[in-house]
C-alpha atoms as a PDB file:
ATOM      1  CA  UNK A   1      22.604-182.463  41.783  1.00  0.00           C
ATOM      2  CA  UNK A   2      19.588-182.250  44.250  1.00  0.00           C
ATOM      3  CA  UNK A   3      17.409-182.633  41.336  1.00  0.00           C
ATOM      4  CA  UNK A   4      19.571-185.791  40.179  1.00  0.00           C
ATOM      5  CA  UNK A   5      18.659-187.488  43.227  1.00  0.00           C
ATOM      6  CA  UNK A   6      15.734-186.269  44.229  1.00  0.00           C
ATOM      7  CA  UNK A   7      14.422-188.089  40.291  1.00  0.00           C
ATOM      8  CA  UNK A   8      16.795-190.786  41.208  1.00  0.00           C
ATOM      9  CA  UNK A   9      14.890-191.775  44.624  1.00  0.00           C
ATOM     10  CA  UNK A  10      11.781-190.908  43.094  1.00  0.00           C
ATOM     11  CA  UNK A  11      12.442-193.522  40.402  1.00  0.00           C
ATOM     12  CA  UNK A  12      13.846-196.037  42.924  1.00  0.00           C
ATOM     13  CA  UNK A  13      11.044-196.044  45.288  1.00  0.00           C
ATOM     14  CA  UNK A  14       8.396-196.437  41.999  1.00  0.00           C
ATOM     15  CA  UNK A  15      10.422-199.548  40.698  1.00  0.00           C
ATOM     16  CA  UNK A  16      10.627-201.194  44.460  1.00  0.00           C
ATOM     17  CA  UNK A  17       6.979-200.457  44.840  1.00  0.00           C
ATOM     18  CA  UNK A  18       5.731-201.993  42.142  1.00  0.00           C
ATOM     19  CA  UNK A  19       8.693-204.892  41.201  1.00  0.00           C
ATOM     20  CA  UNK A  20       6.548-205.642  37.823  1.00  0.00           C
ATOM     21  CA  UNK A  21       9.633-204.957  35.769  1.00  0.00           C
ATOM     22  CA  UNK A  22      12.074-206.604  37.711  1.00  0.00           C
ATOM     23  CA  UNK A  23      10.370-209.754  37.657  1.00  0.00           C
ATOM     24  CA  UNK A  24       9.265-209.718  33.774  1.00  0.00           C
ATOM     25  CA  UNK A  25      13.084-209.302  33.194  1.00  0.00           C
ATOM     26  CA  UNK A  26      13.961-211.808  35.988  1.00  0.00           C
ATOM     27  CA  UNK A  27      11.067-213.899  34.490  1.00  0.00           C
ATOM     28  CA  UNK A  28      12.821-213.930  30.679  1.00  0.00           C
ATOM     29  CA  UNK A  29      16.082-214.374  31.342  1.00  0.00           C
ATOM     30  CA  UNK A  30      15.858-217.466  34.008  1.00  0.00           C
ATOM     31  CA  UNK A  31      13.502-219.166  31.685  1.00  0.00           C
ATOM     32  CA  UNK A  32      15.770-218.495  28.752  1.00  0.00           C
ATOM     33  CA  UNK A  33      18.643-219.849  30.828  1.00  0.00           C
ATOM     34  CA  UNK A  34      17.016-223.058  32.123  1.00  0.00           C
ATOM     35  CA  UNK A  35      15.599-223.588  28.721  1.00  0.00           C
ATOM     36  CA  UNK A  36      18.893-223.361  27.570  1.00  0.00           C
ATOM     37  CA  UNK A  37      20.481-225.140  29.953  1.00  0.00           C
ATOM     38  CA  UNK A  38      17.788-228.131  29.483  1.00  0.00           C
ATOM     39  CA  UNK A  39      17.920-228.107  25.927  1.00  0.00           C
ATOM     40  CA  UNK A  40      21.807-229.005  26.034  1.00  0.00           C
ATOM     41  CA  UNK A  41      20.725-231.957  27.960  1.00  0.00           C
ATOM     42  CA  UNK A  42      24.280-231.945  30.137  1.00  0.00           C
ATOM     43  CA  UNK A  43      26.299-231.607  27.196  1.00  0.00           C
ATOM     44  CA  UNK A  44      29.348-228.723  27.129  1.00  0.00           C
ATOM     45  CA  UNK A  45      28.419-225.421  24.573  1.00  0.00           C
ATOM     46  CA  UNK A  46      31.484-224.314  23.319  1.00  0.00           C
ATOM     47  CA  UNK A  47      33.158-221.353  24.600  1.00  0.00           C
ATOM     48  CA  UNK A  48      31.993-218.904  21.550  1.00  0.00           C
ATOM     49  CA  UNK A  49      28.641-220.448  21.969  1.00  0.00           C
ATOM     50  CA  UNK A  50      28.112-219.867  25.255  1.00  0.00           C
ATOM     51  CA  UNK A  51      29.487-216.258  25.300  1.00  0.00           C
ATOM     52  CA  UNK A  52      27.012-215.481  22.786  1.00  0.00           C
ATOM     53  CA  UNK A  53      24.668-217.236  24.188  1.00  0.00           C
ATOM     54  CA  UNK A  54      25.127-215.244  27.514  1.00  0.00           C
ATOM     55  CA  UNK A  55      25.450-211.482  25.606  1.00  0.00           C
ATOM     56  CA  UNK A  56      22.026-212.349  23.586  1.00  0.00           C
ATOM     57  CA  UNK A  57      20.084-213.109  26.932  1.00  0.00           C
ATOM     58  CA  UNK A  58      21.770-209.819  28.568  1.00  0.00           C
ATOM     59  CA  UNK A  59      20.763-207.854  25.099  1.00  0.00           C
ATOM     60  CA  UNK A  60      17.467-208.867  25.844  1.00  0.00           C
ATOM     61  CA  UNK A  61      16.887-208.263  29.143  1.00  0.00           C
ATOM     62  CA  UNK A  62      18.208-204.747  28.790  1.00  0.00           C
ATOM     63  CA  UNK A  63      15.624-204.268  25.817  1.00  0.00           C
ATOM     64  CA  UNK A  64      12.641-205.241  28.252  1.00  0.00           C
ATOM     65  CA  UNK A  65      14.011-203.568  31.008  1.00  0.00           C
ATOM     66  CA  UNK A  66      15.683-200.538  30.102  1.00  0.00           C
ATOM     67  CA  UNK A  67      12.733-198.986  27.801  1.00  0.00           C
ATOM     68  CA  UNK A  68      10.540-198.874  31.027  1.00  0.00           C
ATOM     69  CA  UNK A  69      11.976-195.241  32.923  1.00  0.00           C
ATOM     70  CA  UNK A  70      10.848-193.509  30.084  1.00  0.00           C
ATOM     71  CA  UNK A  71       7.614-195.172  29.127  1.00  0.00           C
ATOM     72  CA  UNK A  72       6.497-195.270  32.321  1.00  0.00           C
ATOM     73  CA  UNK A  73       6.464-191.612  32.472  1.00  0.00           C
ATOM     74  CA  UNK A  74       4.699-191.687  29.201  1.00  0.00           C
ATOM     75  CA  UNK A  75       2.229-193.432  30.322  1.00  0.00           C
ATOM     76  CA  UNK A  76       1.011-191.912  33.370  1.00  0.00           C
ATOM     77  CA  UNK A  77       1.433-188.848  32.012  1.00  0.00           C
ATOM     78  CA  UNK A  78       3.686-188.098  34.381  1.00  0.00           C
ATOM     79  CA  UNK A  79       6.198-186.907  31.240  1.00  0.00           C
ATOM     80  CA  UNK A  80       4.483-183.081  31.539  1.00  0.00           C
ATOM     81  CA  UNK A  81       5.466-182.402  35.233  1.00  0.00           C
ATOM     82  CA  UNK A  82       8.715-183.741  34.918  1.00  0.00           C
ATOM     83  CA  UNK A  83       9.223-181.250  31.998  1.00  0.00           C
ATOM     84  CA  UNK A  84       7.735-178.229  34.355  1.00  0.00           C
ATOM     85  CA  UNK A  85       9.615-179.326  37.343  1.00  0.00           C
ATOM     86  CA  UNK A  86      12.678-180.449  36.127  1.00  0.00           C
ATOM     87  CA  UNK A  87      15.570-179.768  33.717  1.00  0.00           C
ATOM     88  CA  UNK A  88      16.383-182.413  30.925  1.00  0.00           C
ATOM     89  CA  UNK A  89      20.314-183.009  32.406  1.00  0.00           C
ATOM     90  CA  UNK A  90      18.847-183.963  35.945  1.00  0.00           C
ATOM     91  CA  UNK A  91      16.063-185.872  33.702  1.00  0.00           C
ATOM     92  CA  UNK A  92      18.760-187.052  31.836  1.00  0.00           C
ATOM     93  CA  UNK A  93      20.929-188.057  34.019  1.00  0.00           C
ATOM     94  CA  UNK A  94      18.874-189.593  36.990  1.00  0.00           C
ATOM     95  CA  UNK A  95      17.638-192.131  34.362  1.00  0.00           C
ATOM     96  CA  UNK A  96      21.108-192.743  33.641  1.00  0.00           C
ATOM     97  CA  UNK A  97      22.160-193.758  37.185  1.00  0.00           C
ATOM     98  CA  UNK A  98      19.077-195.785  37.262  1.00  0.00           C
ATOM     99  CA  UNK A  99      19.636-197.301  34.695  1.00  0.00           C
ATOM    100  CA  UNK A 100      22.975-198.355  35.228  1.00  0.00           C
ATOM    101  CA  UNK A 101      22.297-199.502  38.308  1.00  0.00           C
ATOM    102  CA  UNK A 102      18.627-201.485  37.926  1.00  0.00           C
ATOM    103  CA  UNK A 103      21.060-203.544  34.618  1.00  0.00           C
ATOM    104  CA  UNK A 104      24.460-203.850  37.030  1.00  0.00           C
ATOM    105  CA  UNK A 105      21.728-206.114  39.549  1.00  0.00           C
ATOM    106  CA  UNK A 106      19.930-207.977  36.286  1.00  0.00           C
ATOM    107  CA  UNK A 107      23.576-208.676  35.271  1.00  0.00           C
ATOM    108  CA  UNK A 108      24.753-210.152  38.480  1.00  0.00           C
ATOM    109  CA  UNK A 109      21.522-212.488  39.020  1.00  0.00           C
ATOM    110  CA  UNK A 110      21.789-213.411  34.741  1.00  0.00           C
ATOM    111  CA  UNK A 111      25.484-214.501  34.798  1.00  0.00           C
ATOM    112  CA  UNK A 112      25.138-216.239  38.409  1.00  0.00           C
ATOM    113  CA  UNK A 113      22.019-218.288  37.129  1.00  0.00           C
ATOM    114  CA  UNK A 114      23.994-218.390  33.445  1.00  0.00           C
ATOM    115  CA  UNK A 115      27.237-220.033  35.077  1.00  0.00           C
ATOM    116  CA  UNK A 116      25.536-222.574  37.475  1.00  0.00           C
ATOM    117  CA  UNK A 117      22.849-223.920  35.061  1.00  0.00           C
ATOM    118  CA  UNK A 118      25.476-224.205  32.187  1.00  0.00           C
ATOM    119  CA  UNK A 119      28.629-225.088  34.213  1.00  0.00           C
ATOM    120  CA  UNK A 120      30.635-223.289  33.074  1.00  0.00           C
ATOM    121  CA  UNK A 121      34.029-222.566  34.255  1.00  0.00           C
ATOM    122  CA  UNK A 122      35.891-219.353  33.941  1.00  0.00           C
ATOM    123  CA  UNK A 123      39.599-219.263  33.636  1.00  0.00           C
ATOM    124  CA  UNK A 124      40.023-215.419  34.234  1.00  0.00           C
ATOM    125  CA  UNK A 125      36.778-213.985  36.937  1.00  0.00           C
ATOM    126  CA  UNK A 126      38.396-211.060  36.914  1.00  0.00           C
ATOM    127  CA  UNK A 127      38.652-210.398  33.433  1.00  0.00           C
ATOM    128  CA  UNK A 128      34.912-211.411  33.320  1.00  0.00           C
ATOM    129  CA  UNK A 129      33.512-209.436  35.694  1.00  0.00           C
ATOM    130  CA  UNK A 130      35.200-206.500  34.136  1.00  0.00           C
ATOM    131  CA  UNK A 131      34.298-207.129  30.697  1.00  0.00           C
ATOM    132  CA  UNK A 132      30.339-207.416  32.411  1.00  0.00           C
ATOM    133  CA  UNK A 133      30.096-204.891  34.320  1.00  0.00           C
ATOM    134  CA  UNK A 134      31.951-202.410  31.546  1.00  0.00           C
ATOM    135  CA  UNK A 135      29.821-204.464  28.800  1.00  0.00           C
ATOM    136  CA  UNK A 136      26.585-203.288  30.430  1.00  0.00           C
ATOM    137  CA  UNK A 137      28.112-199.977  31.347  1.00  0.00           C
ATOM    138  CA  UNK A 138      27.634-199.550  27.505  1.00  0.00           C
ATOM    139  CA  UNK A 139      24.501-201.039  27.183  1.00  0.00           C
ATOM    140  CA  UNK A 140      22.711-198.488  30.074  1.00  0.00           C
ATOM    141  CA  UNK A 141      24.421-196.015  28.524  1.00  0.00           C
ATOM    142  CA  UNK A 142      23.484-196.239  25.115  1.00  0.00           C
ATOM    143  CA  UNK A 143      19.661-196.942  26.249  1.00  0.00           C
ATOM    144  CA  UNK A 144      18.942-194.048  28.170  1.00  0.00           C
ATOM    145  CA  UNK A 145      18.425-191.585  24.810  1.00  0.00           C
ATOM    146  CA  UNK A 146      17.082-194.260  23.072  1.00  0.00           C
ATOM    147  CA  UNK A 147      14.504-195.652  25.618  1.00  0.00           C
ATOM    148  CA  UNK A 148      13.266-190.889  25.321  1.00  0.00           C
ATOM    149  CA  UNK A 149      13.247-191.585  21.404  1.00  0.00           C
ATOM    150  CA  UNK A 150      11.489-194.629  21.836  1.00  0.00           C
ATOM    151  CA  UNK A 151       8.814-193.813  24.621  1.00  0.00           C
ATOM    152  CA  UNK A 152       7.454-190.681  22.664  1.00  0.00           C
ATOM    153  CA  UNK A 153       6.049-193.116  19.470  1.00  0.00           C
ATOM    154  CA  UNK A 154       3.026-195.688  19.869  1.00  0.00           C
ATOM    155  CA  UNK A 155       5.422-199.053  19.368  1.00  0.00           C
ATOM    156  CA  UNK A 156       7.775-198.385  22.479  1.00  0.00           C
ATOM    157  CA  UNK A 157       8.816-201.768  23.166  1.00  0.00           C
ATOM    158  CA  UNK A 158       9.311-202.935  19.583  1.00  0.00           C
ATOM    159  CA  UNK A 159      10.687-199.237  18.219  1.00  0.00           C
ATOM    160  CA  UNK A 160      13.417-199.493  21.269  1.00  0.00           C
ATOM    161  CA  UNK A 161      15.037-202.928  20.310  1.00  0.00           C
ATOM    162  CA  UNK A 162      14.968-201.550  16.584  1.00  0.00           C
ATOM    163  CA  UNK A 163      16.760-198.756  17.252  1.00  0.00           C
ATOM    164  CA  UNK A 164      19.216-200.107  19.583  1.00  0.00           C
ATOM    165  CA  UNK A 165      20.661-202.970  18.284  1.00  0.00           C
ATOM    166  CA  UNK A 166      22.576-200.982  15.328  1.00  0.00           C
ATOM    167  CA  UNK A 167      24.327-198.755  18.078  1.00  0.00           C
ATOM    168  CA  UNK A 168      24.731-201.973  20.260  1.00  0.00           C
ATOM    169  CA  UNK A 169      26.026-204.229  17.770  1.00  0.00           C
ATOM    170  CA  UNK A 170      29.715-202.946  18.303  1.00  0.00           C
ATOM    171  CA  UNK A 171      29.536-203.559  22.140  1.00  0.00           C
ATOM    172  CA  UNK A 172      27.812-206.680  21.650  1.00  0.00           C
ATOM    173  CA  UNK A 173      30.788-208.175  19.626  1.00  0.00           C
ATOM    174  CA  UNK A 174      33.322-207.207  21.608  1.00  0.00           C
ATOM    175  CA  UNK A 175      31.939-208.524  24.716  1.00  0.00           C
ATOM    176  CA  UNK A 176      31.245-211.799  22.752  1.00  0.00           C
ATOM    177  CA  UNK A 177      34.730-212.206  21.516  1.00  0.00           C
ATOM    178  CA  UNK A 178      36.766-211.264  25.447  1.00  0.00           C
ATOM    179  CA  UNK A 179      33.844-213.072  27.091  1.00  0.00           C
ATOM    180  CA  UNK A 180      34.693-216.422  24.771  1.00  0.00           C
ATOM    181  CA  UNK A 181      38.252-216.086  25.957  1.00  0.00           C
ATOM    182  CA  UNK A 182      37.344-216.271  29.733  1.00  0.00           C
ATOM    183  CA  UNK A 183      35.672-219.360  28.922  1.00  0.00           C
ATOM    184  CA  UNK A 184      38.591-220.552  26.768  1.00  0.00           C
ATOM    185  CA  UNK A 185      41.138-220.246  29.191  1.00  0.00           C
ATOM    186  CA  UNK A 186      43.080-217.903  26.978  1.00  0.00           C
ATOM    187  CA  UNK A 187      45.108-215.263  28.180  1.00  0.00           C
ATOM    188  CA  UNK A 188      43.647-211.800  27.761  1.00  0.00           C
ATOM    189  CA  UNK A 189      46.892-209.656  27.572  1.00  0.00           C
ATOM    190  CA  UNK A 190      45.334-207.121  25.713  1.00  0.00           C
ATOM    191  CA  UNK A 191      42.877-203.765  27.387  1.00  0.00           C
ATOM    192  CA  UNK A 192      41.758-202.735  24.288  1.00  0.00           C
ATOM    193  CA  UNK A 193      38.398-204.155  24.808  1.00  0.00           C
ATOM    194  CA  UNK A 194      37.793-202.345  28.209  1.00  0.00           C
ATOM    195  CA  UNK A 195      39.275-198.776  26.797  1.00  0.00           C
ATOM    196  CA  UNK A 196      36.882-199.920  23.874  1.00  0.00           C
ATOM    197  CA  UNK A 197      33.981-200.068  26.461  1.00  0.00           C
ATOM    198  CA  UNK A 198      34.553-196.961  28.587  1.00  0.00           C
ATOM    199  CA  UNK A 199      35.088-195.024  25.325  1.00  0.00           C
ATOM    200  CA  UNK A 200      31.948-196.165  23.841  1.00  0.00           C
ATOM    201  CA  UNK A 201      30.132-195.564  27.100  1.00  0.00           C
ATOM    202  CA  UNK A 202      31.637-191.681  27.513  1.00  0.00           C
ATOM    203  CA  UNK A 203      30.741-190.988  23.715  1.00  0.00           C
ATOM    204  CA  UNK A 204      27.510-192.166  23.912  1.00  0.00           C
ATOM    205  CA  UNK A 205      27.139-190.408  27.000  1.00  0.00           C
ATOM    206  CA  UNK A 206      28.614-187.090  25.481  1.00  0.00           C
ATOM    207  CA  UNK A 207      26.147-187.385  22.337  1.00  0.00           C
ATOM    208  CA  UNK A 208      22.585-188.133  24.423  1.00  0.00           C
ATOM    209  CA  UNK A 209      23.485-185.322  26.980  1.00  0.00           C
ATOM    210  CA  UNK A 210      23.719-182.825  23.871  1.00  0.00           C
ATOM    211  CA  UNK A 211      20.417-184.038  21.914  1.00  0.00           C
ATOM    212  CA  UNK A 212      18.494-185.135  25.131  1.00  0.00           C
ATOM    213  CA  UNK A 213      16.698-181.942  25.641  1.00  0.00           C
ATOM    214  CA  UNK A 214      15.488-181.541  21.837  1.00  0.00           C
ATOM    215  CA  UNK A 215      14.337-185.123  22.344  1.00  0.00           C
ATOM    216  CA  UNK A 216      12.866-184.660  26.075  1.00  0.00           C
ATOM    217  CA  UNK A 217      10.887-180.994  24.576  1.00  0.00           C
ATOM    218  CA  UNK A 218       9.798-181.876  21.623  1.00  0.00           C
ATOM    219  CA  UNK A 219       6.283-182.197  21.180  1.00  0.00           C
END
């Protein structure tokens, strides 16, 4: 655990220093969202439409801005001491939290700027900011192994989207579907979805914290 956050406020303190990645993400996702919102020139998406719309701009921004813990250390070479120092769960597991945390903010700023540019009114905001925060839940957790696979080849960026969007597609329907109803104004009886989410996001957990170290020490 003191290794866990002594990575964690190690990480923290690099991404507040620098803000580069921050604002690239912050940078895609309100220019995709004022585009969009511009584009429709006033007029009402559909509910389906703009759930997707919504999940595809999230998807995106986690693909720019998750893949960076790892590379980062791969490209100061900063990789090596972490391997010396420190064992692959804390590794492992401080990227997670980070992670998880760094998308929970993009996700807040994405669907405020989403909602007000696209007016968009939610029957159930409950319901949505469940299905958000347990949608990216998913999403950080599925990225962390994947951003290690990703950083150790020479096309990071473009390898990491690859990769993840099989393993995400799952996540990314199901959010689509239960985020549509909040804009429909449908009653969401059902939990499935969220058990859905929370399983996805312990299995995938489960999995990366068994292969991580053969991906974190191999050469």
């Amino acid at each position: 655990m003191r290794d866990i956050m002594r990575l964690l406020r190690k990480d923290l303190m690099v991404e507040f220093r620098e803000r580069r990645s921050v604002f690239i993400v912050l940078s895609f996702a309100l220019t995709t969202t004022i585009s969009s919102g511009i584009a429709s020139a006033g007029t009402l998406l559909g509910a389906r439409e703009r759930a997707l719309l919504l999940w595809i701009i999230m998807f995106f921004s986690a693909m720019i801005g998750l893949a960076h813990s790892f590379t980062r250390e791969e490209e100061r070479g900063t990789s090596l001491f972490l391997r010396l120092t420190s064992t692959p769960s804390a590794v492992f597991f401080s990227k997670l939290i980070f992670n998880i945390f760094f998308f929970a903010l993009l996700e807040c700023i994405i669907s405020f700027a989403f909602i007000f540019f696209h007016e968009g009114d939610i029957s159930s905001p409950g319901m949505f900011i469940i299905i958000i925060a347990c949608g990216g839940l998913a999403i950080a957790s599925a990225s962390t192994a994947l951003s290690a696979i990703a950083a150790r080849s020479a096309m990071r960026g473009a390898l990491f989207a690859v990769i993840s969007f099989p393993v995400l597609l799952p996540v990314l329907i199901a959010a689509i579907r239960v985020t549509s109803m909040c804009f429909e104004r449908q009653n969401i009886a059902s939990s499935s979805e969220i058990i859905f989410f929370l399983a996805f996001s312990g299995a995938l957990v489960s999995i990366s914290y068994l292969i991580f170290p053969h991906i974190w020490n191999n050469e």
